[in-house]
N, C-alpha and C. Protein backbone atom coordinates (compact mmCIF):
# COMPACT_ATOMS: atom_id res chain seq x y z
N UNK A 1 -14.41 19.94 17.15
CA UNK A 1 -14.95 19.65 15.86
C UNK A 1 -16.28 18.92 16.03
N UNK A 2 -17.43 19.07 15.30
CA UNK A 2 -18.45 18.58 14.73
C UNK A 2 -18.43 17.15 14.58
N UNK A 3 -19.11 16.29 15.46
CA UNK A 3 -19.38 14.81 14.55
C UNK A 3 -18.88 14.80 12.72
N UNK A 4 -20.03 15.75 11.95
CA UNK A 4 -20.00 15.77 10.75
C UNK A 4 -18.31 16.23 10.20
N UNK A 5 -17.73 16.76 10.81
CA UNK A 5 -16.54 17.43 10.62
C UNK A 5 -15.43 16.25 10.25
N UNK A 6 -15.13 15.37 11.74
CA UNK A 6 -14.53 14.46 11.91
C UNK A 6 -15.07 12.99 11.01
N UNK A 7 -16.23 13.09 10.99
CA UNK A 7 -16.51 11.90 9.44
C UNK A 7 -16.26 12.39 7.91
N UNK A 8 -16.02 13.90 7.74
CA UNK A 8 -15.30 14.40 6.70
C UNK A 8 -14.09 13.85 6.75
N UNK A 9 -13.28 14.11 7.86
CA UNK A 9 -11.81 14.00 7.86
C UNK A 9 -11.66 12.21 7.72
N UNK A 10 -12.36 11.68 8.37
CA UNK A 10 -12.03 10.12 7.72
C UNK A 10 -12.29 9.87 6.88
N UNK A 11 -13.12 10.28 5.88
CA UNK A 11 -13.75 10.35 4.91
C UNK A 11 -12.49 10.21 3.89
N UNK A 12 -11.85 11.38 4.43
CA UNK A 12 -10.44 12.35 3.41
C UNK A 12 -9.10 10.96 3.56
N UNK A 13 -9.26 10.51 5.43
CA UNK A 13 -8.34 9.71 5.34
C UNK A 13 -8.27 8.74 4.95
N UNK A 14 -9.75 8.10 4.95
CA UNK A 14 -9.70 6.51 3.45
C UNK A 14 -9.49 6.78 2.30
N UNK A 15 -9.68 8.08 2.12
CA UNK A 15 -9.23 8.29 0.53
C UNK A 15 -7.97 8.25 0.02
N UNK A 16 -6.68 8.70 1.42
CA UNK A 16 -5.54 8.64 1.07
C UNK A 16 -5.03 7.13 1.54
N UNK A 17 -5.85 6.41 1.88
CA UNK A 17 -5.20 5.27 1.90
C UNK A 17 -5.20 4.02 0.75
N UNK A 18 -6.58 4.64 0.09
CA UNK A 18 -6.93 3.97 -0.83
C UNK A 18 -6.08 4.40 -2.05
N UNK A 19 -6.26 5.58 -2.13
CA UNK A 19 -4.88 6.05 -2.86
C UNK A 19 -3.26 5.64 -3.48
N UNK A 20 -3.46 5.38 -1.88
CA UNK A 20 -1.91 4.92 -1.64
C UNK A 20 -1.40 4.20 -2.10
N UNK A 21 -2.32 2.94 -2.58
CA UNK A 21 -2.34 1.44 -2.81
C UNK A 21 -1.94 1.52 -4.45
N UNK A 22 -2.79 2.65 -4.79
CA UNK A 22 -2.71 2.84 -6.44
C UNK A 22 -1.05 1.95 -6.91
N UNK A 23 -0.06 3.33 -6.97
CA UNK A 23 0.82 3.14 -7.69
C UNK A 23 1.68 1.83 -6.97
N UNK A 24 2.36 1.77 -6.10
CA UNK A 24 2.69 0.26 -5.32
C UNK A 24 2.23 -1.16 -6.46
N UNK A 25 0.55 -1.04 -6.19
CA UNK A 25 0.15 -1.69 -6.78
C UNK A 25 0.40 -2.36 -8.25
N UNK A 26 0.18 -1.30 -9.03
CA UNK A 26 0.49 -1.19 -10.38
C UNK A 26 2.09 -1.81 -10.88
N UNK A 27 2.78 -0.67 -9.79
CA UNK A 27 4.05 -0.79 -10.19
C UNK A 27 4.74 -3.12 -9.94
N UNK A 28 3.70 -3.32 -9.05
CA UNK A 28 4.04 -4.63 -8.48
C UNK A 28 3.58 -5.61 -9.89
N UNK A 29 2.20 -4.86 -10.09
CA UNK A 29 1.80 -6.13 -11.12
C UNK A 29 2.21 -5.34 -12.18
N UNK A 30 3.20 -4.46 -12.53
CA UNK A 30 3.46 -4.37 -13.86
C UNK A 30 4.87 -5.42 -13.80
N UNK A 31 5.73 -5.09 -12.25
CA UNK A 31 6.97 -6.19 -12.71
C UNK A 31 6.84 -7.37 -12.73
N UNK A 32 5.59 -8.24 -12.53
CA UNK A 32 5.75 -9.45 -12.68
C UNK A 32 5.20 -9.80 -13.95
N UNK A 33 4.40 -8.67 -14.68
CA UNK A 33 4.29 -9.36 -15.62
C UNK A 33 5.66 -8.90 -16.53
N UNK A 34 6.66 -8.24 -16.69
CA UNK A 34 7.84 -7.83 -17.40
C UNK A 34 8.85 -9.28 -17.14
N UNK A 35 8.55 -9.53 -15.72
CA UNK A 35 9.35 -10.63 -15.21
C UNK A 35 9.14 -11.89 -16.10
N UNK A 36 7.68 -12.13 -16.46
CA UNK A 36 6.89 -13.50 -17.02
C UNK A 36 7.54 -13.04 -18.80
N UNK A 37 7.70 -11.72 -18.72
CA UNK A 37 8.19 -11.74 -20.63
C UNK A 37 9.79 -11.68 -20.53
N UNK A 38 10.37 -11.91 -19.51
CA UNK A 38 11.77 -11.96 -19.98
C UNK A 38 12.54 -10.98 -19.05
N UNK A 39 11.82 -9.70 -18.46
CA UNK A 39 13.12 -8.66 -17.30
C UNK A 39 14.09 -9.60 -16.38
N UNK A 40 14.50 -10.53 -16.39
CA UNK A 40 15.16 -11.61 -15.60
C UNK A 40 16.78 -11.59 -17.03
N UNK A 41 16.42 -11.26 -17.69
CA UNK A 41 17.28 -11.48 -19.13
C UNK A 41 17.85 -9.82 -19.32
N UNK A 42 17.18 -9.13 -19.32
CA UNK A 42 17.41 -7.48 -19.41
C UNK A 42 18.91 -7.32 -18.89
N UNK A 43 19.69 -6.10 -19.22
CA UNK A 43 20.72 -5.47 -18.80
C UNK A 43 20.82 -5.03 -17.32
N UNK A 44 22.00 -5.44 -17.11
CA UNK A 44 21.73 -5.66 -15.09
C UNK A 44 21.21 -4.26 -14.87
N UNK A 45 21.27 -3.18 -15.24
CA UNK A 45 21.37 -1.72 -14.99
C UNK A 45 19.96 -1.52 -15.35
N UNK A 46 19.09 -2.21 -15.76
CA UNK A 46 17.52 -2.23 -16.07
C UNK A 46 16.73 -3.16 -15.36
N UNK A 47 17.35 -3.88 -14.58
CA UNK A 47 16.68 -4.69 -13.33
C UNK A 47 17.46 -4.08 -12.11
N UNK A 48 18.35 -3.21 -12.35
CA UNK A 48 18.35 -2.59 -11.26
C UNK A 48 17.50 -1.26 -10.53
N UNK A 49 17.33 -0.84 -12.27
CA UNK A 49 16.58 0.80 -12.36
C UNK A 49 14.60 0.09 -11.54
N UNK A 50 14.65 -0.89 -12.48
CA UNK A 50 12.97 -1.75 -11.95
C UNK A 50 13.34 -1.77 -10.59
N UNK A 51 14.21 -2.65 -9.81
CA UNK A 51 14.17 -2.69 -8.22
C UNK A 51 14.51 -1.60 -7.67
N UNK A 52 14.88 -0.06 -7.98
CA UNK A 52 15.03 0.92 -7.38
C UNK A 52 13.62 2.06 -7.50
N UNK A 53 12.77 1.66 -8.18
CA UNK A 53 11.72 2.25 -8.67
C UNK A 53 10.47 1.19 -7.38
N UNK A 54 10.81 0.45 -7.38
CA UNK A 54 9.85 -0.35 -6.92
C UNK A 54 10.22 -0.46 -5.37
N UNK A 55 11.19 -0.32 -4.70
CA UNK A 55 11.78 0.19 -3.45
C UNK A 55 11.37 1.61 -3.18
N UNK A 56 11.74 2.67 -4.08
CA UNK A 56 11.09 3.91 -4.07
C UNK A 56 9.32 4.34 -4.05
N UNK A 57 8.79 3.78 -4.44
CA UNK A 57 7.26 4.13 -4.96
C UNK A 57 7.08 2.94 -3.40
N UNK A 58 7.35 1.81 -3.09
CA UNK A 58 7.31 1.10 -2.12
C UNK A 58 7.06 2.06 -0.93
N UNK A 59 8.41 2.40 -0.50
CA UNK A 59 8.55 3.48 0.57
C UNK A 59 7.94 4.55 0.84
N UNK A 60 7.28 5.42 -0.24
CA UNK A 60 6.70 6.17 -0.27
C UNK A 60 5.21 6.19 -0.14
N UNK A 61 4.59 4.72 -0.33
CA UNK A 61 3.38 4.44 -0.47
C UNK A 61 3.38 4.01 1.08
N UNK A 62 3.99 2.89 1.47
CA UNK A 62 3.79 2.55 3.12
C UNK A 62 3.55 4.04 3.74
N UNK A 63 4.95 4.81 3.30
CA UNK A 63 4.81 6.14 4.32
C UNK A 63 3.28 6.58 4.44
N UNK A 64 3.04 7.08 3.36
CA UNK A 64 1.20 7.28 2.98
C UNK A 64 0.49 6.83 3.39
N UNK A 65 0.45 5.70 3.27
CA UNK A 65 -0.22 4.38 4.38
C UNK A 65 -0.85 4.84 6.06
N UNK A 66 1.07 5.04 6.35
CA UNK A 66 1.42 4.58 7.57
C UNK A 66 0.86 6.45 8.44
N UNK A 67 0.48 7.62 7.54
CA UNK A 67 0.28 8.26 7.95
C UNK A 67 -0.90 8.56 7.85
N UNK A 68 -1.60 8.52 6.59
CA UNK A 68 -2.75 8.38 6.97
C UNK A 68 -3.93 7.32 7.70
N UNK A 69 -3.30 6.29 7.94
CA UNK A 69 -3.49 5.62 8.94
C UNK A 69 -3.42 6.36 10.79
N UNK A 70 -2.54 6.58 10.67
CA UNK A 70 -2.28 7.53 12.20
C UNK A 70 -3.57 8.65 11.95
N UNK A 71 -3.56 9.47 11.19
CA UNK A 71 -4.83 10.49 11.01
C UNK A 71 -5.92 9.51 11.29
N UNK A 72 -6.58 8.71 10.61
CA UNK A 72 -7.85 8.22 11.01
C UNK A 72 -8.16 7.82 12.04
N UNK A 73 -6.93 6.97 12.45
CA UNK A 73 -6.92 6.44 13.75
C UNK A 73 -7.31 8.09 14.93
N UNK A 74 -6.36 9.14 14.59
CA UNK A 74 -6.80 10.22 15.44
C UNK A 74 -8.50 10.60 15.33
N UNK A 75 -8.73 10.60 14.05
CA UNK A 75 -10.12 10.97 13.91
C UNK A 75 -11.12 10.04 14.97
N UNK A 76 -10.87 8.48 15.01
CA UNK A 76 -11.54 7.71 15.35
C UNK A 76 -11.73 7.83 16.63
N UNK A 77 -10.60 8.01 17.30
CA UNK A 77 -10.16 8.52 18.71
C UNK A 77 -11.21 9.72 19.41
N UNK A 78 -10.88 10.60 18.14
CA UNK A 78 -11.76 12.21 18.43
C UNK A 78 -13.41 11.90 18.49
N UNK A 79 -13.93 10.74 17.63
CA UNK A 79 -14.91 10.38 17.20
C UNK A 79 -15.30 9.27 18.47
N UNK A 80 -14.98 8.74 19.17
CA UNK A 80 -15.17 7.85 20.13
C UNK A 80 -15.31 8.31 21.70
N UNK A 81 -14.90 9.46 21.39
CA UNK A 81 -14.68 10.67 22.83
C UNK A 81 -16.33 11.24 22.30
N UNK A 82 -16.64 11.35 21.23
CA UNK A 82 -18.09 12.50 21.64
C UNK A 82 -19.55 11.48 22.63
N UNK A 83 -20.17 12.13 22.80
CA UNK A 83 -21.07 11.68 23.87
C UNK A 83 -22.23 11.43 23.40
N UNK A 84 -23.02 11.16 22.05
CA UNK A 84 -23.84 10.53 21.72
C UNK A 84 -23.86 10.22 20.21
N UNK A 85 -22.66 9.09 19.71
CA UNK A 85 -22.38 9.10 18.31
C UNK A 85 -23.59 8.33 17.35
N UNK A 86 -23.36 9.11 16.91
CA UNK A 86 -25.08 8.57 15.69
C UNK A 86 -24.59 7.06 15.23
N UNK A 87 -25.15 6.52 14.26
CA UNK A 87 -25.02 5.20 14.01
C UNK A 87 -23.70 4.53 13.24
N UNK A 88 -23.37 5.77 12.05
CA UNK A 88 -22.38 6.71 11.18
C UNK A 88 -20.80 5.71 11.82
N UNK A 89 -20.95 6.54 13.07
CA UNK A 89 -19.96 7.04 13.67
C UNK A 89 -19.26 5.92 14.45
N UNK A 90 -20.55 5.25 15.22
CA UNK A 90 -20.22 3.52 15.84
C UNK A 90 -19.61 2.77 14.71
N UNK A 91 -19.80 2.72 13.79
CA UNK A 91 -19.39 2.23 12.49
C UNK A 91 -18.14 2.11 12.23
N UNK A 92 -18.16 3.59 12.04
CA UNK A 92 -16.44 3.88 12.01
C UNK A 92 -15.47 4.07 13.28
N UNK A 93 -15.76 4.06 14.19
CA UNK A 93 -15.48 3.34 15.73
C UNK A 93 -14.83 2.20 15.33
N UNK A 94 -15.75 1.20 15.09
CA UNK A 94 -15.68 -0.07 15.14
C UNK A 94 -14.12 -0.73 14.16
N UNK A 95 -14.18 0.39 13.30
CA UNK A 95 -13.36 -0.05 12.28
C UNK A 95 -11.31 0.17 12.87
N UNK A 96 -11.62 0.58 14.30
CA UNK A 96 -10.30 0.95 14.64
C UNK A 96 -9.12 0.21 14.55
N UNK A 97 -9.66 -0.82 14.82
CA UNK A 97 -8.78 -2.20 15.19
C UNK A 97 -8.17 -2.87 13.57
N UNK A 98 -8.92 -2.61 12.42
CA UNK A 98 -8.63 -2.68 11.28
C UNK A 98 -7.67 -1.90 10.35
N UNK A 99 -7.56 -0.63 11.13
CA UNK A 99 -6.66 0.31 10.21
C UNK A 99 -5.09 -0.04 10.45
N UNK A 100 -5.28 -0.82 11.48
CA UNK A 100 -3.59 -1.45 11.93
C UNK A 100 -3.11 -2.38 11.11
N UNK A 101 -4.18 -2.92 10.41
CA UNK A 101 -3.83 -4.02 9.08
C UNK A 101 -3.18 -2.93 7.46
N UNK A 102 -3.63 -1.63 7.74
CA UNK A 102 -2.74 -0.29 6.46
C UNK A 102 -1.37 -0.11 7.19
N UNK A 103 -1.77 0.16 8.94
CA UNK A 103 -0.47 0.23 9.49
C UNK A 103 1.06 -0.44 9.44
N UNK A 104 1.08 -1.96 9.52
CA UNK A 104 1.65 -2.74 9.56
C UNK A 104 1.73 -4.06 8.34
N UNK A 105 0.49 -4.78 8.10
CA UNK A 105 -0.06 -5.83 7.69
C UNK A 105 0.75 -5.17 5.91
N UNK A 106 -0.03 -3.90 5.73
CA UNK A 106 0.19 -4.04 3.69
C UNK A 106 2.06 -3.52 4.09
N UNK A 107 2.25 -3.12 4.70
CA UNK A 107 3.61 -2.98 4.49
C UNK A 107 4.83 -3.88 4.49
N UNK A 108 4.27 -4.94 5.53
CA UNK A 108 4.73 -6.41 5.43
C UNK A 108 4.66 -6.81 4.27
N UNK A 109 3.49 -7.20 3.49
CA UNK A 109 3.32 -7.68 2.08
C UNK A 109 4.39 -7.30 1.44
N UNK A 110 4.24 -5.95 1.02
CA UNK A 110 4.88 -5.37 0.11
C UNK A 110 6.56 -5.58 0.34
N UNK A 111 7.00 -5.94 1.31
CA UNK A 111 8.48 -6.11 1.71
C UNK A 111 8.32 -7.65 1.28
N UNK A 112 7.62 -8.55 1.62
CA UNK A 112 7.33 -9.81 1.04
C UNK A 112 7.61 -9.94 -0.22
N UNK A 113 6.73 -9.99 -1.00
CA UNK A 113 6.65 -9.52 -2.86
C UNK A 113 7.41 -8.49 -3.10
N UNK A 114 8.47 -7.74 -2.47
CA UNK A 114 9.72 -6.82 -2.97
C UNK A 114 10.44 -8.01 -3.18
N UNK A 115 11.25 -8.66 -1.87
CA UNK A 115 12.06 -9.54 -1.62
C UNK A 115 11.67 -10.70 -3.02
N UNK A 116 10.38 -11.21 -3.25
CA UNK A 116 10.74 -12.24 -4.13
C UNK A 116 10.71 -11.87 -5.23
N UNK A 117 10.51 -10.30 -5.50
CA UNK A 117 10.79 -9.76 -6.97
C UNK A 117 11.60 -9.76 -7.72
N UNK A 118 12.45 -9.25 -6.61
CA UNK A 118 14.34 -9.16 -6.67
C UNK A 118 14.87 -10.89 -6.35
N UNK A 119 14.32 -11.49 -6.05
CA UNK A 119 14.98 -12.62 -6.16
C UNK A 119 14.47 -13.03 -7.23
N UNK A 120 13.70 -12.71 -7.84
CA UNK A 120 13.20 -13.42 -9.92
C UNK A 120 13.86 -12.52 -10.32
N UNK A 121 14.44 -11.15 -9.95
CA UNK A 121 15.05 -10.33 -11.27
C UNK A 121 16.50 -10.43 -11.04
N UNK A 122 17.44 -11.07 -9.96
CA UNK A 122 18.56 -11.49 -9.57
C UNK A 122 18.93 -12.53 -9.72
N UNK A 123 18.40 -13.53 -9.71
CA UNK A 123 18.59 -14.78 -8.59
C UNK A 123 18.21 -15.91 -9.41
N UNK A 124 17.09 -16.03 -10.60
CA UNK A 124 16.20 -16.95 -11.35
C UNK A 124 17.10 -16.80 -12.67
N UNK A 125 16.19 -18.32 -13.36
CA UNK A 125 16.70 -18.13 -14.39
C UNK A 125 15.18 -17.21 -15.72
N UNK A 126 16.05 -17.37 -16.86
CA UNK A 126 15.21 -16.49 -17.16
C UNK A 126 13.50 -17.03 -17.74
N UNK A 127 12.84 -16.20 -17.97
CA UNK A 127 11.51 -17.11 -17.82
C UNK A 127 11.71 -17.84 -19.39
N UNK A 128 10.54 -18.95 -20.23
CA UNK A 128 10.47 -19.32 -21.35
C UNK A 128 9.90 -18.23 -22.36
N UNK A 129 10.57 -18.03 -23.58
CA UNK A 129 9.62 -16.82 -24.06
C UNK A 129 8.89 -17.67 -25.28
N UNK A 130 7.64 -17.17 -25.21
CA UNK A 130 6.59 -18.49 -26.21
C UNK A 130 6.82 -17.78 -27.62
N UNK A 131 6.95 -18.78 -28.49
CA UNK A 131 6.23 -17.74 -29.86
C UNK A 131 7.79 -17.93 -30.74
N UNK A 132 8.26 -18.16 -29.96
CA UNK A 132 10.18 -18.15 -30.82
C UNK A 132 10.94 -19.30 -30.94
């Protein structure tokens, strides 16, 4: 492959990592704020459906992560083997040692802030609700 080829393909693979982050994300700061209006109070079978949704979209997002991570990392690899890399390319070289933080690092988090999710939607009491 082409220099230009292989900075396509990383190109493609930050995109799926950035991606990745989307729904995880969302889904994290939508339960804490449900948590701050009261899901701690909800029907056990609706803080269960929230922590099975959020385990699911979890798992599926690390996976995403954790594979397109391995792709870039290959790209970087492929990209570090050619024999006179333009400036581009040292760049994204450089960035190798960082993609191990998509590898490992956000997936930790996210098992982090799972664990104390489920311990506010299990475990807490329920939040104050203002206004009543």
């Amino acid at each position: 492959m082409t220099e230009s080829e292989l900075i396509g393909h990383w190109v493609k693979a930050r995109a799926h990592i950035i991606a990745s982050q989307a729904a995880p994300t969302f889904l994290l700061t939508a339960i804490v704020g449900f948590l701050a209006l009261g899901l701690p109070t909800a029907d056990l079978t609706v803080r269960i459906a929230a922590a099975g949704i959020l385990l699911a979209s979890g798992i599926f997002g690390a996976l995403a992560q954790i594979a397109a991570a391995n792709e870039g990392l290959a790209v970087i690899a492929d990209l570090h083997a050619l024999e006179a890399p333009g400036s581009l390319t040292r760049c994204i070289v450089a960035m190798a040692p960082w993609v191990n933080v998509v590898r490992y690092v956000t997936p930790a988090i996210f098992v982090i802030v799972y664990v104390a999710l489920l311990a506010s939607l299990f475990f807490s009491a329920p939040a104050p609700h203002f206004g009543r």
